[in-house]
Protein backbone atom coordinates (compact mmCIF):
# COMPACT_ATOMS: atom_id res chain seq x y z
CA UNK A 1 152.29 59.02 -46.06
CA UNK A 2 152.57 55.41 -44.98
CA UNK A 3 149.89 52.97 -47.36
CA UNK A 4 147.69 51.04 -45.09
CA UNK A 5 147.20 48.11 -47.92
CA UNK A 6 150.78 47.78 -48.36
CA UNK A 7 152.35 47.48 -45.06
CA UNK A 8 150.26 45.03 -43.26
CA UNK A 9 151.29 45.54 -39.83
CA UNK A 10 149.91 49.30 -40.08
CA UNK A 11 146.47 49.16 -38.23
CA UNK A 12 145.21 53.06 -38.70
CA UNK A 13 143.32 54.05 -35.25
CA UNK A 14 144.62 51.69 -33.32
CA UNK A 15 142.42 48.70 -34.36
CA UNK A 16 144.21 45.27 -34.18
CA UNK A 17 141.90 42.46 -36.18
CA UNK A 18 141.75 39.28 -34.21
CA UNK A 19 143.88 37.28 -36.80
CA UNK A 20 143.42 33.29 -35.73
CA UNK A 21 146.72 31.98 -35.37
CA UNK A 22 147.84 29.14 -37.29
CA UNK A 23 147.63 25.44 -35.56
CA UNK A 24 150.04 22.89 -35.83
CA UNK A 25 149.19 19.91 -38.19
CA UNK A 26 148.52 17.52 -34.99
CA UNK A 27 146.44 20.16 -32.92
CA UNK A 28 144.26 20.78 -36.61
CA UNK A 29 143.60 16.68 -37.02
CA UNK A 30 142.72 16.48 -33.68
CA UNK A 31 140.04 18.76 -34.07
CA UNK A 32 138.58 17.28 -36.74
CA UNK A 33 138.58 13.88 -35.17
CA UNK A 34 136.28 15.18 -32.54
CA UNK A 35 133.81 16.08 -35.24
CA UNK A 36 133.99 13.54 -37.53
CA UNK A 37 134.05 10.27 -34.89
CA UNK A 38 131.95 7.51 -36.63
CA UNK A 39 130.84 5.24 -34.24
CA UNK A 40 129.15 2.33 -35.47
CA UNK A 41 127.18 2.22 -32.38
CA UNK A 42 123.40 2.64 -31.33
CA UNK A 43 122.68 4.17 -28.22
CA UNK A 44 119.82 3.73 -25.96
CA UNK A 45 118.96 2.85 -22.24
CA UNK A 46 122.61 3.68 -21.98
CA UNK A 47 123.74 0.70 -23.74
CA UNK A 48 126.15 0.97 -26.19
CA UNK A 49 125.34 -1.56 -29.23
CA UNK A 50 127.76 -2.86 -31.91
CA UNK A 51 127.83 -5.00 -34.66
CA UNK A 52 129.63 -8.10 -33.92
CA UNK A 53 133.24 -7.90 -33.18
CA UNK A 54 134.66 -6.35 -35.54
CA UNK A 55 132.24 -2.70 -34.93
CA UNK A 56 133.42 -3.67 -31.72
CA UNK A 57 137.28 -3.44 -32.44
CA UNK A 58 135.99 -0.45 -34.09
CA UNK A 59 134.90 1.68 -31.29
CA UNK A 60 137.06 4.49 -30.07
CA UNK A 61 137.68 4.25 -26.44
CA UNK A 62 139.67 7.63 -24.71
CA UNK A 63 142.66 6.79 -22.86
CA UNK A 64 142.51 5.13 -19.31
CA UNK A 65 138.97 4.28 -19.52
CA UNK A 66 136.85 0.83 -20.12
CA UNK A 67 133.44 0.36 -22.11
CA UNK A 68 131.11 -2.14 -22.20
CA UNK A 69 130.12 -2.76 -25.79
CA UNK A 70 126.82 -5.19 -26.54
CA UNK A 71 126.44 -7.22 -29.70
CA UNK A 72 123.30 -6.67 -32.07
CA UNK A 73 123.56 -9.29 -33.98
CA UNK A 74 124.75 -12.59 -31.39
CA UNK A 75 124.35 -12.93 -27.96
CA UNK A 76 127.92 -11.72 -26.89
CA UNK A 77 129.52 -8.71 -24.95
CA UNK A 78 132.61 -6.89 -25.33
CA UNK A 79 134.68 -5.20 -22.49
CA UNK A 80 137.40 -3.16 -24.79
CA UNK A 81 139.95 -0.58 -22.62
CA UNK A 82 142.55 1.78 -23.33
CA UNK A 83 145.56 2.29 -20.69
CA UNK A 84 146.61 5.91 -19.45
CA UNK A 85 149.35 5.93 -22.39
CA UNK A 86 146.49 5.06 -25.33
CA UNK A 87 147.39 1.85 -25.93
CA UNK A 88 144.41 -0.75 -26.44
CA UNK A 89 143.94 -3.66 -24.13
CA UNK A 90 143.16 -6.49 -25.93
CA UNK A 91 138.95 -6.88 -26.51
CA UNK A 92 137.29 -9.74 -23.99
CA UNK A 93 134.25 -11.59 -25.43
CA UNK A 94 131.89 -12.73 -22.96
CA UNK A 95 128.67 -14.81 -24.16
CA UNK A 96 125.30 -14.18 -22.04
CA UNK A 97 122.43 -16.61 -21.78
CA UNK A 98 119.12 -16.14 -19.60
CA UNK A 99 119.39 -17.82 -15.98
CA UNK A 100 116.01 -19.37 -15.15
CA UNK A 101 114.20 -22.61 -14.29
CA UNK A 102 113.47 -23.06 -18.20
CA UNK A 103 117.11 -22.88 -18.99
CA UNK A 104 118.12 -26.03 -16.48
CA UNK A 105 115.25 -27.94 -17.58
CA UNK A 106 116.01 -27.50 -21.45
CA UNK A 107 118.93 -30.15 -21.38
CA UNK A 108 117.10 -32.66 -19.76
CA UNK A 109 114.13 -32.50 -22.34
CA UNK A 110 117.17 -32.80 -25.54
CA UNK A 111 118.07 -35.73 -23.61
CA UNK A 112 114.69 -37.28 -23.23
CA UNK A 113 114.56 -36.57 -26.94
CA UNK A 114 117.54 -37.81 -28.08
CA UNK A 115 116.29 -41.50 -26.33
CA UNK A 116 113.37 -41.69 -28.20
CA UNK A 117 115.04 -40.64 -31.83
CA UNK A 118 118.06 -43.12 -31.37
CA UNK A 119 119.12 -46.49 -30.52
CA UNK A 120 122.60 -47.77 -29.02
CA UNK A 121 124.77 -49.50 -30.52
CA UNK A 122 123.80 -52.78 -28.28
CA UNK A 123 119.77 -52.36 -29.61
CA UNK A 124 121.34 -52.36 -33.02
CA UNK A 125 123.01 -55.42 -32.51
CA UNK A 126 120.14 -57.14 -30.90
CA UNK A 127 117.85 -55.89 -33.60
CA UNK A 128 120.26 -56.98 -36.44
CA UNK A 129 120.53 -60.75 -34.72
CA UNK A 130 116.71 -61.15 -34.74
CA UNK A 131 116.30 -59.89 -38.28
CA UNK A 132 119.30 -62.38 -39.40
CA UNK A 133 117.71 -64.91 -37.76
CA UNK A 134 114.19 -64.61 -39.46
CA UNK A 135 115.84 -64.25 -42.47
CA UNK A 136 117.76 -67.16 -42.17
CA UNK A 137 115.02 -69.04 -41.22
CA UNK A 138 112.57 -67.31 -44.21
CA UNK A 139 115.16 -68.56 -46.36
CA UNK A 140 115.23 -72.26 -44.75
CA UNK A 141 111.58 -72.48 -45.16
CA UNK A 142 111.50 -71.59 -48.82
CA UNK A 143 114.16 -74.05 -49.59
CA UNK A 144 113.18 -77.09 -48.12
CA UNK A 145 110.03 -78.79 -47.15
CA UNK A 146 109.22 -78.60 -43.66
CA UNK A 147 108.16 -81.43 -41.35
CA UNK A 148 105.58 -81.45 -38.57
CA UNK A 149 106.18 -82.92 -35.28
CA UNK A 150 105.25 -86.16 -36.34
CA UNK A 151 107.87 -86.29 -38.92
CA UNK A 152 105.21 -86.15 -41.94
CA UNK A 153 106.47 -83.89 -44.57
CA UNK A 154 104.09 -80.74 -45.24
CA UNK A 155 103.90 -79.37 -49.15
CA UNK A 156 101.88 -75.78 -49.79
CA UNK A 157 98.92 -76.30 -51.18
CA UNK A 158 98.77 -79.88 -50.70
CA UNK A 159 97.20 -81.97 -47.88
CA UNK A 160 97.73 -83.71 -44.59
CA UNK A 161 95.39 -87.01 -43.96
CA UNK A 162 93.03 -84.98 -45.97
CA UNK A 163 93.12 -81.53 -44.11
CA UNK A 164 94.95 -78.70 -45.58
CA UNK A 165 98.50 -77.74 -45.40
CA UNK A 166 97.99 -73.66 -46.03
């Protein structure tokens, strides 16, 4: 009589067990990449959010396909596709700022602003020629008595016909 356990092609009453077949090495991984894809994403509204460009570079795109991928942390947007064959396109980086009637009047204000907290270099020329020239003529003044029109010489703290000089 023919031992069940030892020959293990002998199925007594015609009962076959379904014995899963062994997968090739590539088919297995692949698998297992479908349940183990980290995205470093966050969904909602149907956006798809990164973290900067590198989560961005990151992301897993299938083949033939393009994905827009938005920034958390700047204001920037990625566009990354894959070709048919798999290969990665390389990522575009767009920058987005709000359109509006605030936006074209905020360079105009910096400007204004930028008047007020600065001279030219002309001003600062002017400005330095009148401050040399009191100075220079501080200095004069200090240094040597001064005369009036008359031609009579003046002294601090002393007099003029009897009037004082200070």
């Amino acid at each position: 009589m023919a031992q069940p356990f030892m020959n293990p092609g002998y199925y007594p009453y015609g009962y076959q067990a379904q014995v899963p077949q062994p997968m090739d090495r590539l088919a297995q991984l692949q698998s297992q990449q479908q349940y183990q894809m980290p995205q470093n994403s966050q969904q909602g509204n149907g956006i798809l959010w990164v973290q900067g460009e590198a989560g961005a570079k990151s992301y897993l795109v299938a083949p033939g396909t393009s994905v827009l991928l938005m920034d958390s942390e700047t204001e920037r947007f990625f566009i990354k596709t894959m070709d048919a064959a798999g290969m990665p396109q390389p990522l575009r980086v767009f920058e987005y700022h709000e359109v509006g009637v605030s936006a074209s009047a905020l360079p105009k204000q910096t400007e204004a602003d930028m008047d007020n907290k600065y001279v030219t270099r002309e001003e600062y020329n002017d400005l330095k020629g009148k401050y040399e020239e009191l100075y220079r003529l501080l200095d004069t003044s200090t240094q040597q008595p001064s005369t009036n029109k008359t031609g009579v010489e003046i002294k601090k703290g002393g007099t003029q016909h009897g009037k004082s000089s200070v």
